[in-house]
C-alpha atoms as a PDB file:
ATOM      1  CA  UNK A   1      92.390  90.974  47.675  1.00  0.00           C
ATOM      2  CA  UNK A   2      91.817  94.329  49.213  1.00  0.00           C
ATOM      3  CA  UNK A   3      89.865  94.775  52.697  1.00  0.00           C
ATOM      4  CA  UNK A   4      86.461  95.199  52.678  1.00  0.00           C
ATOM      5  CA  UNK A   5      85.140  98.393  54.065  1.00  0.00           C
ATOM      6  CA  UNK A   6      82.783  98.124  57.535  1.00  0.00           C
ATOM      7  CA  UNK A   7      79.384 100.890  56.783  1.00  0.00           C
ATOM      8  CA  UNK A   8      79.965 103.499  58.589  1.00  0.00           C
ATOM      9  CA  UNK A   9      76.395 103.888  60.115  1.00  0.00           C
ATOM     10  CA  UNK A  10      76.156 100.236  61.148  1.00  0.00           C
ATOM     11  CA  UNK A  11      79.218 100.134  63.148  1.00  0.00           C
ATOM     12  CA  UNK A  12      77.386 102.910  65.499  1.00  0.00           C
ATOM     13  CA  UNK A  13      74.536 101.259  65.659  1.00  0.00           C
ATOM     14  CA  UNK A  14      75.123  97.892  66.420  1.00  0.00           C
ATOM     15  CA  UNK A  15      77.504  95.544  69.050  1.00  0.00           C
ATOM     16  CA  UNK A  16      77.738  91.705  68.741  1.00  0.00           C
ATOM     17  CA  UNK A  17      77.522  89.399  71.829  1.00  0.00           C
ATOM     18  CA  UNK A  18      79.828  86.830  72.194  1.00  0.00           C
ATOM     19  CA  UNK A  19      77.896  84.047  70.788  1.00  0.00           C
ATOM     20  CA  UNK A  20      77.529  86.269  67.723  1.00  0.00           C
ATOM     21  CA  UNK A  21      74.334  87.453  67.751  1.00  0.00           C
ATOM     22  CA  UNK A  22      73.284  91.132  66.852  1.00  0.00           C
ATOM     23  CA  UNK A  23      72.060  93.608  69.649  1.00  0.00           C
ATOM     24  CA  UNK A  24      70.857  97.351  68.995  1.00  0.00           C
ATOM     25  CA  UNK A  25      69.025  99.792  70.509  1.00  0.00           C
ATOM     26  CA  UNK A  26      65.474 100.046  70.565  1.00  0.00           C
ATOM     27  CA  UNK A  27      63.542 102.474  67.971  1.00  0.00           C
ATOM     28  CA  UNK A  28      60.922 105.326  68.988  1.00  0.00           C
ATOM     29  CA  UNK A  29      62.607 106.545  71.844  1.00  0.00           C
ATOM     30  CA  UNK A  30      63.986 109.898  70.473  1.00  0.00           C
ATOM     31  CA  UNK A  31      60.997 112.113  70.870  1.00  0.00           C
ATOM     32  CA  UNK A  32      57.279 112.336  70.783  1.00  0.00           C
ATOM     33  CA  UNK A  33      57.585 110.599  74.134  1.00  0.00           C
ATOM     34  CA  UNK A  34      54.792 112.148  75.202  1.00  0.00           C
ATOM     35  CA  UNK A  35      52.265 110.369  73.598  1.00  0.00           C
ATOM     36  CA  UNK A  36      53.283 106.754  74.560  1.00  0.00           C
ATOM     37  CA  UNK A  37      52.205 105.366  77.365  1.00  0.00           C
ATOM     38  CA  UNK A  38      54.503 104.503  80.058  1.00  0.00           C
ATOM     39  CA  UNK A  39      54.543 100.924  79.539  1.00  0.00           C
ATOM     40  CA  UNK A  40      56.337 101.332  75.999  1.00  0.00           C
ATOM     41  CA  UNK A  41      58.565 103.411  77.133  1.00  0.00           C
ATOM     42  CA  UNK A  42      59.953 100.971  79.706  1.00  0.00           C
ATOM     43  CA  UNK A  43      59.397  97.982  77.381  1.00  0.00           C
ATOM     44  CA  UNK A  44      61.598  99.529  75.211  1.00  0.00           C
ATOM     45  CA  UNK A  45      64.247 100.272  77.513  1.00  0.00           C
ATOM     46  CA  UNK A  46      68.197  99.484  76.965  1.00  0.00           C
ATOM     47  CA  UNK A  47      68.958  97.153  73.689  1.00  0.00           C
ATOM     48  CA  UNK A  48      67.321  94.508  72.125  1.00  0.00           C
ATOM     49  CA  UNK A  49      68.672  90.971  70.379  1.00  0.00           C
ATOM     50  CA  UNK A  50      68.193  91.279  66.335  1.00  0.00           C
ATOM     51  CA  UNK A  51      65.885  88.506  64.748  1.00  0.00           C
ATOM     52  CA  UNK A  52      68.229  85.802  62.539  1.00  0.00           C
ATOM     53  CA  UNK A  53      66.802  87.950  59.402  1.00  0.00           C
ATOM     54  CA  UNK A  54      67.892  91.230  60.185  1.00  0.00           C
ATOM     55  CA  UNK A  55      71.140  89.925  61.836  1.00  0.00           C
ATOM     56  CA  UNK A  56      72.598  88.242  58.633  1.00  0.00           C
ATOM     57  CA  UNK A  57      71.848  91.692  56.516  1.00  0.00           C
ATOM     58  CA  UNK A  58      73.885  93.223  59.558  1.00  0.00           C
ATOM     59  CA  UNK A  59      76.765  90.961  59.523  1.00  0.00           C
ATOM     60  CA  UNK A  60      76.913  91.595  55.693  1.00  0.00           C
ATOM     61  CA  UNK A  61      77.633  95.515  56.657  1.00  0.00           C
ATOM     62  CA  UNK A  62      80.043  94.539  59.042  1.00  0.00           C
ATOM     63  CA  UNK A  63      82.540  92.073  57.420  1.00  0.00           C
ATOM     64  CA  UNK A  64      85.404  91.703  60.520  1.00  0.00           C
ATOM     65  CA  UNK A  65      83.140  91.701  63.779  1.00  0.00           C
END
């Protein structure tokens, strides 16, 4: 069988703890920062833990992590 190939894009997005779960980092914090209020942009602060949905589609990208 030959090796499956990791997506490129999801391999920069995303880390896995070590129970497995799926962390990333939070959207909407590029620009246009200006019209959010400050509590969203310290809500959205540092990374956040997948839901179980959007972690399996991950895991799917990323065969060997």
């Amino acid at each position: 069988m030959p090796k499956l190939k990791t997506k490129s894009g999801a391999k920069k997005r995303f880390r896995f703890t070590a129970s497995g779960k799926v962390k990333a980092g939070v959207a909407g914090k590029r620009h246009r920062l200006i019209s959010h209020n400050a509590k969203y942009i310290r809500q959205n602060r540092g990374t956040a833990v997948m839901s179980d949905a959007d972690a399996t589609k991950i895991k799917s990208y990323m065969p060997y992590a």
